[in-house]
C-alpha atoms as a PDB file:
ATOM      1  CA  UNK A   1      47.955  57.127-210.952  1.00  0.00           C
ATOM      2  CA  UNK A   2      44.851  56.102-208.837  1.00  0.00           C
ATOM      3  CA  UNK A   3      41.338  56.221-210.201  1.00  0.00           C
ATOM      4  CA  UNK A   4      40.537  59.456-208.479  1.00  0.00           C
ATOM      5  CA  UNK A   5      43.522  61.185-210.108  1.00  0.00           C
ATOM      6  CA  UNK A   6      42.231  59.785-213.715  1.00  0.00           C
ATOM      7  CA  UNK A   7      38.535  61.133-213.003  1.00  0.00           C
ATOM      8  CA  UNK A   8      40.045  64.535-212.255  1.00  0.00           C
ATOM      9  CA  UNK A   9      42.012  64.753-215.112  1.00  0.00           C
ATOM     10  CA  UNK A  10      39.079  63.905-217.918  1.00  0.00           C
ATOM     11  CA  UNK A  11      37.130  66.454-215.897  1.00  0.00           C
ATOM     12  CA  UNK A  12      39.690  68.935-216.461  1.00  0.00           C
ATOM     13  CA  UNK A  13      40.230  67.813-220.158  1.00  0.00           C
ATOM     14  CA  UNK A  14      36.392  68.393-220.812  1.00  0.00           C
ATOM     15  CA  UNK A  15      36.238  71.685-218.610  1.00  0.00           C
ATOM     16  CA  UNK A  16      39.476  73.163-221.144  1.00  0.00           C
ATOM     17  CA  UNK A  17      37.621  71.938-224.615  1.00  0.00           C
ATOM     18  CA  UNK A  18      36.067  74.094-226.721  1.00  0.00           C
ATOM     19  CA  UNK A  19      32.535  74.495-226.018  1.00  0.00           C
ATOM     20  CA  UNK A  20      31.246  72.611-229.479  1.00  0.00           C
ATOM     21  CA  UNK A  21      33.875  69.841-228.808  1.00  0.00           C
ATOM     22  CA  UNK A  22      32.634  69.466-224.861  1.00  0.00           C
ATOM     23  CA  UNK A  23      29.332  69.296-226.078  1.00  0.00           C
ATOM     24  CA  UNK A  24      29.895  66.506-228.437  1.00  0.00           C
ATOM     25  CA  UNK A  25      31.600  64.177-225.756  1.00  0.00           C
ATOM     26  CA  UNK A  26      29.397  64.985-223.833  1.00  0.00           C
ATOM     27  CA  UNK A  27      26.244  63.733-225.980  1.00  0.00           C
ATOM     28  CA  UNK A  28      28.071  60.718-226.579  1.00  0.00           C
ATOM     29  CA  UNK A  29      28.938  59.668-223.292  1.00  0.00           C
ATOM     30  CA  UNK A  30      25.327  60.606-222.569  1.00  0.00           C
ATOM     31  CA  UNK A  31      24.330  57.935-225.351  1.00  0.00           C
ATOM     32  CA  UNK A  32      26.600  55.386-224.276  1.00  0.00           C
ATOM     33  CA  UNK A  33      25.106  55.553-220.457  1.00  0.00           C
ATOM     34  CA  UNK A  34      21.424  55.548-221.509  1.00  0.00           C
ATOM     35  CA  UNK A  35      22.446  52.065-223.602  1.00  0.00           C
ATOM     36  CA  UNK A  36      24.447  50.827-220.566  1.00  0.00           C
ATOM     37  CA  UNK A  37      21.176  51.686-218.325  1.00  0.00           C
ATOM     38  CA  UNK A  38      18.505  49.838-220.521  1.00  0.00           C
ATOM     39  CA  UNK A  39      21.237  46.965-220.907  1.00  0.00           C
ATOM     40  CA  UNK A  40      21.584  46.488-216.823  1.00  0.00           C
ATOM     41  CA  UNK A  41      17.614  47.456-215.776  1.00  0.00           C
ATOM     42  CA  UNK A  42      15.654  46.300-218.526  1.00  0.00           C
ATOM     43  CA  UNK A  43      17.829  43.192-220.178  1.00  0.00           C
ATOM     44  CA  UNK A  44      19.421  41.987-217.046  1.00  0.00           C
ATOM     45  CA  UNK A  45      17.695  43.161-214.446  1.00  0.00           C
ATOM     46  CA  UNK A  46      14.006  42.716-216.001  1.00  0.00           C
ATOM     47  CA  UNK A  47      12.628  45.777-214.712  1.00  0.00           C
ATOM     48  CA  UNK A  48       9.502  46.421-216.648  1.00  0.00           C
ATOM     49  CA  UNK A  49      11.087  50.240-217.024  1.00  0.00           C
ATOM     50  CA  UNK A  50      12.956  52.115-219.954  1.00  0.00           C
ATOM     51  CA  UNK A  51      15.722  53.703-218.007  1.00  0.00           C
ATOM     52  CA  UNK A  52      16.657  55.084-221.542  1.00  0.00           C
ATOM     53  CA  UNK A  53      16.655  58.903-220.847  1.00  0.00           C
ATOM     54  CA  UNK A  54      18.271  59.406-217.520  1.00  0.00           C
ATOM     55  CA  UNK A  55      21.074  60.681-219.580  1.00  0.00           C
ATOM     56  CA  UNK A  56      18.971  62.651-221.793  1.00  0.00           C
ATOM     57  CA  UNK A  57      17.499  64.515-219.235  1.00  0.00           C
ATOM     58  CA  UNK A  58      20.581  65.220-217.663  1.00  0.00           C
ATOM     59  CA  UNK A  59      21.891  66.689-221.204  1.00  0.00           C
ATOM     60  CA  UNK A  60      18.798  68.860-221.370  1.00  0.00           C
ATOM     61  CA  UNK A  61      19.733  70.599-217.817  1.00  0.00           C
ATOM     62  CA  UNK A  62      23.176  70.661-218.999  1.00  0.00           C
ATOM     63  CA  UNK A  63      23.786  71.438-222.393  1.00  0.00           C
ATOM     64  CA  UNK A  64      20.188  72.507-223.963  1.00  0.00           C
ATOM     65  CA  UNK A  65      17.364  71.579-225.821  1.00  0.00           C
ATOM     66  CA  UNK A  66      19.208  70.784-229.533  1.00  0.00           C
ATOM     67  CA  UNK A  67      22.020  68.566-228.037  1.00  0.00           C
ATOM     68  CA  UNK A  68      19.418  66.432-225.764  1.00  0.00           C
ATOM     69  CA  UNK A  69      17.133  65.967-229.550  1.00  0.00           C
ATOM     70  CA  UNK A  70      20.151  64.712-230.763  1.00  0.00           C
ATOM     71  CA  UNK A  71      21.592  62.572-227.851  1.00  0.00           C
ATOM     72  CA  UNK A  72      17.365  61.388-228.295  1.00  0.00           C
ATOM     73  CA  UNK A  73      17.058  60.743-231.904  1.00  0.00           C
ATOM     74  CA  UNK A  74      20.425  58.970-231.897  1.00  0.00           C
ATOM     75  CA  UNK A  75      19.388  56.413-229.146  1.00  0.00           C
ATOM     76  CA  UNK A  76      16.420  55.864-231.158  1.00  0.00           C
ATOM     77  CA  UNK A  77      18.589  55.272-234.041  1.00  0.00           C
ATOM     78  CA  UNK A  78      21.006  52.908-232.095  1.00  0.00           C
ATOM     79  CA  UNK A  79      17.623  51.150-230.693  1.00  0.00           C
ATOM     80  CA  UNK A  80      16.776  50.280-234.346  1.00  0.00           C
ATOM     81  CA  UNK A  81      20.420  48.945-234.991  1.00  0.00           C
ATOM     82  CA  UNK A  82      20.806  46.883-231.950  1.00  0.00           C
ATOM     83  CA  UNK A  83      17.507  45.084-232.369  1.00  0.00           C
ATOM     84  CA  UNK A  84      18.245  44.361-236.556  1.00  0.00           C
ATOM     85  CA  UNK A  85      21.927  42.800-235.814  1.00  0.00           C
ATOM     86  CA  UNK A  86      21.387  41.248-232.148  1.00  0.00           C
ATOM     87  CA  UNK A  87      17.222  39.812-232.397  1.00  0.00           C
ATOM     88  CA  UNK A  88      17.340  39.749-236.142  1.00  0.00           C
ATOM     89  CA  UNK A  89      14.077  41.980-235.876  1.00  0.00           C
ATOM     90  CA  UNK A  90      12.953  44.534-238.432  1.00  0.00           C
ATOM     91  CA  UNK A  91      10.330  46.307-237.471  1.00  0.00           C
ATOM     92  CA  UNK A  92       9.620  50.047-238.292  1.00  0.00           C
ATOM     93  CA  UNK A  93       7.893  51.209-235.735  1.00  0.00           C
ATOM     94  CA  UNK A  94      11.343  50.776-233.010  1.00  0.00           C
ATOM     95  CA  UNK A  95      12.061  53.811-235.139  1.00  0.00           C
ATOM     96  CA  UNK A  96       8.723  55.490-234.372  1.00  0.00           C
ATOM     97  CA  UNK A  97       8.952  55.643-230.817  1.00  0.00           C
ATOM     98  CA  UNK A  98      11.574  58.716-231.691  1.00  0.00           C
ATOM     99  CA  UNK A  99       8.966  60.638-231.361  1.00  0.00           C
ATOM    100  CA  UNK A 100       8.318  59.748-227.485  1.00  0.00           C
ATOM    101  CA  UNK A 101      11.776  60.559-226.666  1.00  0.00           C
ATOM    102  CA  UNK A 102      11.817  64.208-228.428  1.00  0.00           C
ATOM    103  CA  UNK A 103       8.711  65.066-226.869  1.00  0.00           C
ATOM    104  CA  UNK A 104      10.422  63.816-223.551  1.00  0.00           C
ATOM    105  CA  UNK A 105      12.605  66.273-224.454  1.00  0.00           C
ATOM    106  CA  UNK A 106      10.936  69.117-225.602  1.00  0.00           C
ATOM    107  CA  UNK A 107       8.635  68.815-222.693  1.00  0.00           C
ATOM    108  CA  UNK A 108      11.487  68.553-219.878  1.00  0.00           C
ATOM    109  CA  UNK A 109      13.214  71.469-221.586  1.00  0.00           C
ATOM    110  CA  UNK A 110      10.325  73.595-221.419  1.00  0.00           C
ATOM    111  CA  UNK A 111      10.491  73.898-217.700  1.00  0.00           C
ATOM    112  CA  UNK A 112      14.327  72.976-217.433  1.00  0.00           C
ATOM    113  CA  UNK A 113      15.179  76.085-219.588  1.00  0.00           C
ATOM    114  CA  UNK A 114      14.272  77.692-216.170  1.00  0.00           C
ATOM    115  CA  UNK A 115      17.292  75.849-214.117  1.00  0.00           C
ATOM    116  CA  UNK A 116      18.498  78.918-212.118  1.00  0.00           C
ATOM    117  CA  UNK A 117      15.113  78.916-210.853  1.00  0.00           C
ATOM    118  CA  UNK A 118      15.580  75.164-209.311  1.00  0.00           C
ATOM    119  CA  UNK A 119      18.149  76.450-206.984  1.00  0.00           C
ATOM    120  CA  UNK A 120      15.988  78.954-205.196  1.00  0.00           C
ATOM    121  CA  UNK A 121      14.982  76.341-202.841  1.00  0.00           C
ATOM    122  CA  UNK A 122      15.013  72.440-202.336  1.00  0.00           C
ATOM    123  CA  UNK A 123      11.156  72.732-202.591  1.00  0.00           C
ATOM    124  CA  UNK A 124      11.497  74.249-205.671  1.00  0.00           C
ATOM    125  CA  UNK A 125      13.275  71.935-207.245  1.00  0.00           C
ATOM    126  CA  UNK A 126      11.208  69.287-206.209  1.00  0.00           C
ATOM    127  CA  UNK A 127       7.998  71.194-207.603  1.00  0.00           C
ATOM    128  CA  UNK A 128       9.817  71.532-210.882  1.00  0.00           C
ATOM    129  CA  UNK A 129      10.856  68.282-211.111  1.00  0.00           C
ATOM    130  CA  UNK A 130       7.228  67.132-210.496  1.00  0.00           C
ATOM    131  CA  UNK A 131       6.312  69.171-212.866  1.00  0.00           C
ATOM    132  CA  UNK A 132       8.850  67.925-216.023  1.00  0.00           C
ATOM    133  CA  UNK A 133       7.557  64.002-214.734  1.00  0.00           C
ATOM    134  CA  UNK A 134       4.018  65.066-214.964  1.00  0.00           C
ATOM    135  CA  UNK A 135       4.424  67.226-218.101  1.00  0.00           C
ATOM    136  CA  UNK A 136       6.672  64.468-220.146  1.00  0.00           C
ATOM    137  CA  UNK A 137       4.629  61.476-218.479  1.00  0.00           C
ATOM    138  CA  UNK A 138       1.504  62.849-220.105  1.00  0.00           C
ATOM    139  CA  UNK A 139       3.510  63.435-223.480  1.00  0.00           C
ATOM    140  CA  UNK A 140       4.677  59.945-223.676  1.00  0.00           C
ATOM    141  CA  UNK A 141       1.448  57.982-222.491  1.00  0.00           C
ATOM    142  CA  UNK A 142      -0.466  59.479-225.529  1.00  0.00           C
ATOM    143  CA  UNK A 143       2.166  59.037-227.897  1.00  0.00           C
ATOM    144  CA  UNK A 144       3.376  55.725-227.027  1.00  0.00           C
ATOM    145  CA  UNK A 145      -0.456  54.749-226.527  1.00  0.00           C
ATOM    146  CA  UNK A 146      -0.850  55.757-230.204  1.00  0.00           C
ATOM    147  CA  UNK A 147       2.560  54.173-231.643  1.00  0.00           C
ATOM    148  CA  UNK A 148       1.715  50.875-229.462  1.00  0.00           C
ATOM    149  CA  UNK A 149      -1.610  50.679-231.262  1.00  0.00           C
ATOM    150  CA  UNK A 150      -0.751  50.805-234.112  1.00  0.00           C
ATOM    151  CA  UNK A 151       2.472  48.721-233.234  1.00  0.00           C
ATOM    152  CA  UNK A 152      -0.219  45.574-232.197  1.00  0.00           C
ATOM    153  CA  UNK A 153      -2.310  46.046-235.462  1.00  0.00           C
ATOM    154  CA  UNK A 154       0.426  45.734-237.766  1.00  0.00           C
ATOM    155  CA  UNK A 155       3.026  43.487-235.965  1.00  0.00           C
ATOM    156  CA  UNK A 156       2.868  40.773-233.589  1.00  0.00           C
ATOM    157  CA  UNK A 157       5.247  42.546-230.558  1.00  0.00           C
ATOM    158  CA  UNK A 158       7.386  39.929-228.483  1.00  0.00           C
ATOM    159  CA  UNK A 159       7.119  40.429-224.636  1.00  0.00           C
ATOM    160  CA  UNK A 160      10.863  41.507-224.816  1.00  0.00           C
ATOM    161  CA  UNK A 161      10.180  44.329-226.920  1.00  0.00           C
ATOM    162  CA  UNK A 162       7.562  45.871-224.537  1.00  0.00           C
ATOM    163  CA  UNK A 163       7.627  46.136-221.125  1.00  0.00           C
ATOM    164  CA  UNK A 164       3.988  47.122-220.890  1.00  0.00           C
ATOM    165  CA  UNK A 165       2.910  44.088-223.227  1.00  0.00           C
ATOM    166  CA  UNK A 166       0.923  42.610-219.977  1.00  0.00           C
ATOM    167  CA  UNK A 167      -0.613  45.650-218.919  1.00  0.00           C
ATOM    168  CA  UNK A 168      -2.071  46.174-222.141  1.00  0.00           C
ATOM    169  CA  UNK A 169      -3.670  42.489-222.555  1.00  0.00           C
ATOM    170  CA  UNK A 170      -5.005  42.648-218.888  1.00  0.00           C
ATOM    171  CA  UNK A 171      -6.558  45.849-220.163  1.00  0.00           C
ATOM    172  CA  UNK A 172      -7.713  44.363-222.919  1.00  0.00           C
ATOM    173  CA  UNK A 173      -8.990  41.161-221.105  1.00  0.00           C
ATOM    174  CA  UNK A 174     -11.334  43.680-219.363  1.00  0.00           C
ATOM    175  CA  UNK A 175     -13.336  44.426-222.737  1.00  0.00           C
ATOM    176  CA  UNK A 176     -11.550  48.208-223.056  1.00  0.00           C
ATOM    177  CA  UNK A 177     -10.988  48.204-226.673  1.00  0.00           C
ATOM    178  CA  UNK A 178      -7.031  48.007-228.059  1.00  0.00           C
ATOM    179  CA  UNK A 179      -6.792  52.095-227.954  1.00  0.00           C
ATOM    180  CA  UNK A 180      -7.631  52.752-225.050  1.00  0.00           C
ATOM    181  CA  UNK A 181      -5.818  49.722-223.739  1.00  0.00           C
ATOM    182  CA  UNK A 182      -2.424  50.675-224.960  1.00  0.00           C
ATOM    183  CA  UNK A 183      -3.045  54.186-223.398  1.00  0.00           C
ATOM    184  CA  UNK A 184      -4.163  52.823-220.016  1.00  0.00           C
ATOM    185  CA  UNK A 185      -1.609  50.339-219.869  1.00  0.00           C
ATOM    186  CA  UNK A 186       1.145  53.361-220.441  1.00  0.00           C
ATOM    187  CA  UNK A 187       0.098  55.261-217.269  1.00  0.00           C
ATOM    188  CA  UNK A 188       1.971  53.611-214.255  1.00  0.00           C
ATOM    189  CA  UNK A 189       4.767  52.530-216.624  1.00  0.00           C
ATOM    190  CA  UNK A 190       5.260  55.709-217.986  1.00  0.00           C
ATOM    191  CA  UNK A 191       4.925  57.728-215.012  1.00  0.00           C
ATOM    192  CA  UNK A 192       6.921  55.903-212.950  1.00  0.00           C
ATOM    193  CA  UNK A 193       9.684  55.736-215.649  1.00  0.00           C
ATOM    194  CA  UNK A 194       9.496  59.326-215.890  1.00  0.00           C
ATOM    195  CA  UNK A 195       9.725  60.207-212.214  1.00  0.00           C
ATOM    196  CA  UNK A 196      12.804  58.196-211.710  1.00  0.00           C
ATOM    197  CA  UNK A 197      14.642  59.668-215.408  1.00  0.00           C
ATOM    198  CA  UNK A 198      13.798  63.173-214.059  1.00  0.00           C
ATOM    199  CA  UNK A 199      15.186  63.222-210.690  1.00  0.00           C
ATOM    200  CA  UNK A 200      17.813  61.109-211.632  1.00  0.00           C
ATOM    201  CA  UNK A 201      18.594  63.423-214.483  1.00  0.00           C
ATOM    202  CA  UNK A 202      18.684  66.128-212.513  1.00  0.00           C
ATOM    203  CA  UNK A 203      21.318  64.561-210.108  1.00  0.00           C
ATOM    204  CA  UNK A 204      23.039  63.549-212.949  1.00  0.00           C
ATOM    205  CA  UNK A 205      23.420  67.302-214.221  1.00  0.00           C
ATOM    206  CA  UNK A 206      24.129  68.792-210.541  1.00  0.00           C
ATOM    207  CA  UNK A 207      26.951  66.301-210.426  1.00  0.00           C
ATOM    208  CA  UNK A 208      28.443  66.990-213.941  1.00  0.00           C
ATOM    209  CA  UNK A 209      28.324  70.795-212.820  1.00  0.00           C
ATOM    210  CA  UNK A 210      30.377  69.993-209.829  1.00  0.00           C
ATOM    211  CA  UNK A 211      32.500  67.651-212.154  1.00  0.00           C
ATOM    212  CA  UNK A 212      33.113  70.119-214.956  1.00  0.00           C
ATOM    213  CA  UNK A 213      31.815  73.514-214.124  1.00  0.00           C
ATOM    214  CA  UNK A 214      29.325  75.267-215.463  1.00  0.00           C
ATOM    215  CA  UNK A 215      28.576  75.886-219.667  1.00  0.00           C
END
């Protein structure tokens, strides 16, 4: 049996599950990518990028706004784990940054929720998809400006930990004061980040539509 065959036949084993049980495997295997992706850019790779909701997007398109909050909160929760048993590193406020990926979420579902609209036109699409990287950039620069403030004051924040940790001292070299740093420094990060999740998301969905067929 070659690897084509295989491919086709978990394709066809997820298109003939129930629709609860497809959803499940398909969260996890959603999880398990947006690990592998932070593992290869960001460890390996040392791209100063997240890479940790390509997956998540794609689950929005795919499967809603509930299962991507879960497929979210459970990275988060992963996150936490990985850094306690690998770097030996407790530190609450890994947990905190939750609350960047569910507004990620919320705020890609918002237009996403619109996805026979996307297929009007390859312009369209592109405008939407502007639109979620614009909408969920903004919603993660203010909240991860906040959390990484607060982050600083409280705990000293390896360079590993943070991929902006530069950005916001160069900032802060400049006399802006640590808010407004941590803010400032989020902007190209954040936006770039979020340009290449969406669109990537969004190929990621059209392809598991193909794959598996539509919910």
């Amino acid at each position: 049996m070659n690897k084509l065959t295989t491919n086709s036949n978990f394709c066809d084993i997820l298109f003939n599950m129930p629709k609860t049980l497809r959803t499940i495997v398909i969260c996890i295997i959603a999880e398990i990518l947006n690990l592998f992706a932070v593992d290869v850019f960001y460890h390996a790779l040392n791209i100063p990028l997240f890479f940790d909701t390509i997956f998540t997007v794609a689950v929005v398109f795919y499967c809603g706004l509930i299962p991507a909050l879960f497929v979210s909160f459970g990275y988060n929760c992963i996150n936490y784990l990985i850094w306690y048993f690998r770097e030996g590193v407790i530190d609450p406020f890994i947990f905190l940054y939750s609350i960047c990926g569910i507004l990620i979420v919320i705020s890609t579902w918002l237009i996403a929720r619109r996805k026979e609209e996307f297929k009007i036109s390859p312009g369209i699409t592109i405008l939407y998809l502007f639109l979620i990287a614009l909408l969920s950039s903004f919603c993660t620069i203010i909240s991860s400006g906040i959390i990484d403030y607060y982050h600083y004051v409280f705990y000293d924040v390896p360079d590993m930990m943070n991929p902006i940790k530069t950005f916001t001292e160069s900032f802060v070299y400049q006399k802006f004061g640590l808010l407004a740093s941590c803010i400032l420094a989020q902007i190209p990060i954040s936006f770039a980040d979020r340009l290449i999740a969406t669109f990537a998301g969004y190929g990621v969905y059209r392809l598991t539509e193909k794959l598996i067929g539509r919910r």
